[in-house]
Every structure is written in structure tokens, then in C-alpha cells.
C-alpha atoms as a PDB file:
ATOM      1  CA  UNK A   1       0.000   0.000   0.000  1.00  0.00           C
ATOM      2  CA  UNK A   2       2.455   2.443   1.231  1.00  0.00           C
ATOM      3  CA  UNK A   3       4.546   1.480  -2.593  1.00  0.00           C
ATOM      4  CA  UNK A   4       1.612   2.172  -4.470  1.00  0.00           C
ATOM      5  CA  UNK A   5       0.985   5.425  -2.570  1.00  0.00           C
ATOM      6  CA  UNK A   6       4.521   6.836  -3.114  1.00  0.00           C
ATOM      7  CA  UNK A   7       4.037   5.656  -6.671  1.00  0.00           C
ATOM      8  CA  UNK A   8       0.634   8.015  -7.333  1.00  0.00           C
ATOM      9  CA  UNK A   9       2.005  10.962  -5.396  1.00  0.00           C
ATOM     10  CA  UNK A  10       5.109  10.672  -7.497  1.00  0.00           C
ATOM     11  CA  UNK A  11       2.663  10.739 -11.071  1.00  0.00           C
ATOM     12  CA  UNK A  12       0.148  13.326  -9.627  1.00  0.00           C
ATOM     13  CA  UNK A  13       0.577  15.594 -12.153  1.00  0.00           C
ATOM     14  CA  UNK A  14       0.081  12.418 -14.989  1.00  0.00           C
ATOM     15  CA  UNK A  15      -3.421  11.940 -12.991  1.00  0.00           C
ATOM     16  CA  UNK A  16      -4.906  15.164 -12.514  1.00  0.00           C
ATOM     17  CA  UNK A  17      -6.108  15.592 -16.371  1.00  0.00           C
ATOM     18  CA  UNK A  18      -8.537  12.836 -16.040  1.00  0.00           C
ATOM     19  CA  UNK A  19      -9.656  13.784 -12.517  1.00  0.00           C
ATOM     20  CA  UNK A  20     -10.049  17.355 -13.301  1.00  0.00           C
ATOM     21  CA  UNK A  21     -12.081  17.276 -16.519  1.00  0.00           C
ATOM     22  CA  UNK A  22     -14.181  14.408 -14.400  1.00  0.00           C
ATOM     23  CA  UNK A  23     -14.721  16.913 -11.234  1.00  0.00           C
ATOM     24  CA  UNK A  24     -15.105  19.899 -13.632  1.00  0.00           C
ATOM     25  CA  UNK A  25     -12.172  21.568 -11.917  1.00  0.00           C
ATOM     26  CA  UNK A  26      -9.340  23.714 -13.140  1.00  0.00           C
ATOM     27  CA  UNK A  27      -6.529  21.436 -13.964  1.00  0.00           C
ATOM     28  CA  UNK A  28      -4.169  23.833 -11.467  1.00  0.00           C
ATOM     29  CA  UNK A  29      -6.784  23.789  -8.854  1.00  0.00           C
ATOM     30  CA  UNK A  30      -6.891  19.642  -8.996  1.00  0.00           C
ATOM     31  CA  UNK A  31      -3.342  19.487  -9.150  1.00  0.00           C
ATOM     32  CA  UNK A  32      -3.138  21.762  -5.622  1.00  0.00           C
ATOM     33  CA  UNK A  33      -6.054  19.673  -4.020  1.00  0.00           C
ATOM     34  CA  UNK A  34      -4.584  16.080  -5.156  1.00  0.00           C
ATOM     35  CA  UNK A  35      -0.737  17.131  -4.337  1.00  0.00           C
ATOM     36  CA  UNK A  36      -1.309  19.566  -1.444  1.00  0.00           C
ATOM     37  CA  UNK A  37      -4.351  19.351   0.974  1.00  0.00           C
ATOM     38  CA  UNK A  38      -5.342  16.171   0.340  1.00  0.00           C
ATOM     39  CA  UNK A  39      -3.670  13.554   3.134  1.00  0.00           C
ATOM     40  CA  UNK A  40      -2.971  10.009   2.194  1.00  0.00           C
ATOM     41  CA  UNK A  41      -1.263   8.941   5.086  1.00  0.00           C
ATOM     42  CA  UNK A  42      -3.370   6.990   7.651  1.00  0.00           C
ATOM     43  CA  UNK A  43      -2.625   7.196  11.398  1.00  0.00           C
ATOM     44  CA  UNK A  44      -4.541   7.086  14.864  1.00  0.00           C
ATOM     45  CA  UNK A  45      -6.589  10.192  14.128  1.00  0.00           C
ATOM     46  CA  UNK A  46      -7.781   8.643  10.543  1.00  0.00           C
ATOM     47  CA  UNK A  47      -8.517   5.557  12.003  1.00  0.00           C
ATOM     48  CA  UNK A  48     -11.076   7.316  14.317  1.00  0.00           C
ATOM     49  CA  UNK A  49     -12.630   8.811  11.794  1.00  0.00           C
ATOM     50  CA  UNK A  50     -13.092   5.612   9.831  1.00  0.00           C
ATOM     51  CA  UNK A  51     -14.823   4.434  13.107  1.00  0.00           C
ATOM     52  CA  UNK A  52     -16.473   6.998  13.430  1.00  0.00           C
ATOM     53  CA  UNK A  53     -18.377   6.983  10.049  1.00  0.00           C
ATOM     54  CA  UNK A  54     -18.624   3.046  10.385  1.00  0.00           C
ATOM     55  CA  UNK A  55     -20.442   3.622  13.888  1.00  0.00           C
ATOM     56  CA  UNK A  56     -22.661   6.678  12.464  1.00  0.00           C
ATOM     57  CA  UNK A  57     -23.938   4.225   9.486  1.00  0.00           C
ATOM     58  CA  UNK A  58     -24.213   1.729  11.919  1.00  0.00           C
ATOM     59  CA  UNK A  59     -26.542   3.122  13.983  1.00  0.00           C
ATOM     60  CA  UNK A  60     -28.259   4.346  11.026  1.00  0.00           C
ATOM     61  CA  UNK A  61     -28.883   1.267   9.817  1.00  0.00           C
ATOM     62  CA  UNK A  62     -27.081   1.782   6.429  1.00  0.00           C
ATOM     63  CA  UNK A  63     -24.334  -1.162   7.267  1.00  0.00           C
ATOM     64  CA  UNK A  64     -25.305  -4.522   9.320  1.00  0.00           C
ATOM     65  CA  UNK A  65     -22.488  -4.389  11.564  1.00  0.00           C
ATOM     66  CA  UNK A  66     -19.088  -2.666  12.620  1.00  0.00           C
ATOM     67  CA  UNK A  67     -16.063  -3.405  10.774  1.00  0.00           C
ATOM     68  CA  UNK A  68     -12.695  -3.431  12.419  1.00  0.00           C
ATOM     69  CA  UNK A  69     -10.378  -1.425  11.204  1.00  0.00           C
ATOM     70  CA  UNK A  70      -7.275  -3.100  10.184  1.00  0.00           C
ATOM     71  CA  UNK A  71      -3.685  -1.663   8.817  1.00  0.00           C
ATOM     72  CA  UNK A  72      -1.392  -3.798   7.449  1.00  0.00           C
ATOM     73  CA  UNK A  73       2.611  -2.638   7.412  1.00  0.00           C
ATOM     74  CA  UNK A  74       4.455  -3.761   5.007  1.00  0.00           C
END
């Protein structure tokens, strides 16, 4: 996972066309979002919020049960 992450953040700029014209954004304002705010990392404080929205859809009936969360280093 973490190989195939460094691999898309390396080729951003190969991706955002697609994405852009997909999201009807300005190519510049993709590449920014993609490259710059968005975080791919996951830590403790993503894996809350992945609980988080699992337990909200939970008790909202729109999954059958909780999924644990589950990170695998390699």
C-alpha cells in the first residue's frame, strides 16, 4: 500500500487531467487539491474517523455491523 501510494504521489501531475475534466475543476486547482491538501497517510486520528463513520452508518442502519479497522505494514 504504502509502494503504491509513493508511486501516485510521485505521477500526480500524470493523474490530474482525467480527474479534473471528471470533477469539472481547473486542472491547477486539482493538481493543488490532489498534491497539497489532500492527506494520504493513515494514522490514529484517521482511524477514528473511519470508526467513526462506520459507527454513524451503523446506527443508522445503512451497514449490518461494525467493521474493524485493520492496517497492514508492510
Amino acid at each position: 500500500m504504502n509502494e503504491t501510494r509513493r508511486n501516485n504521489c510521485a505521477r500526480v501531475e500524470s493523474l490530474v487531467g482525467p480527474w479534473a475534466r471528471e470533477h469539472h475543476w481547473p486542472q491547477e486547482t486539482a493538481l493543488t487539491y490532489l498534491r497539497d491538501i489532500l492527506d494520504y497517510e493513515i494514522g490514529p486520528q484517521q482511524l477514528a474517523a473511519i470508526r467513526l463513520f462506520w459507527n454513524e452508518c451503523a446506527d443508522l442502519g445503512l451497514i449490518d455491523e461494525f467493521k474493524k479497522v485493520k492496517i497492514l505494514e508492510i
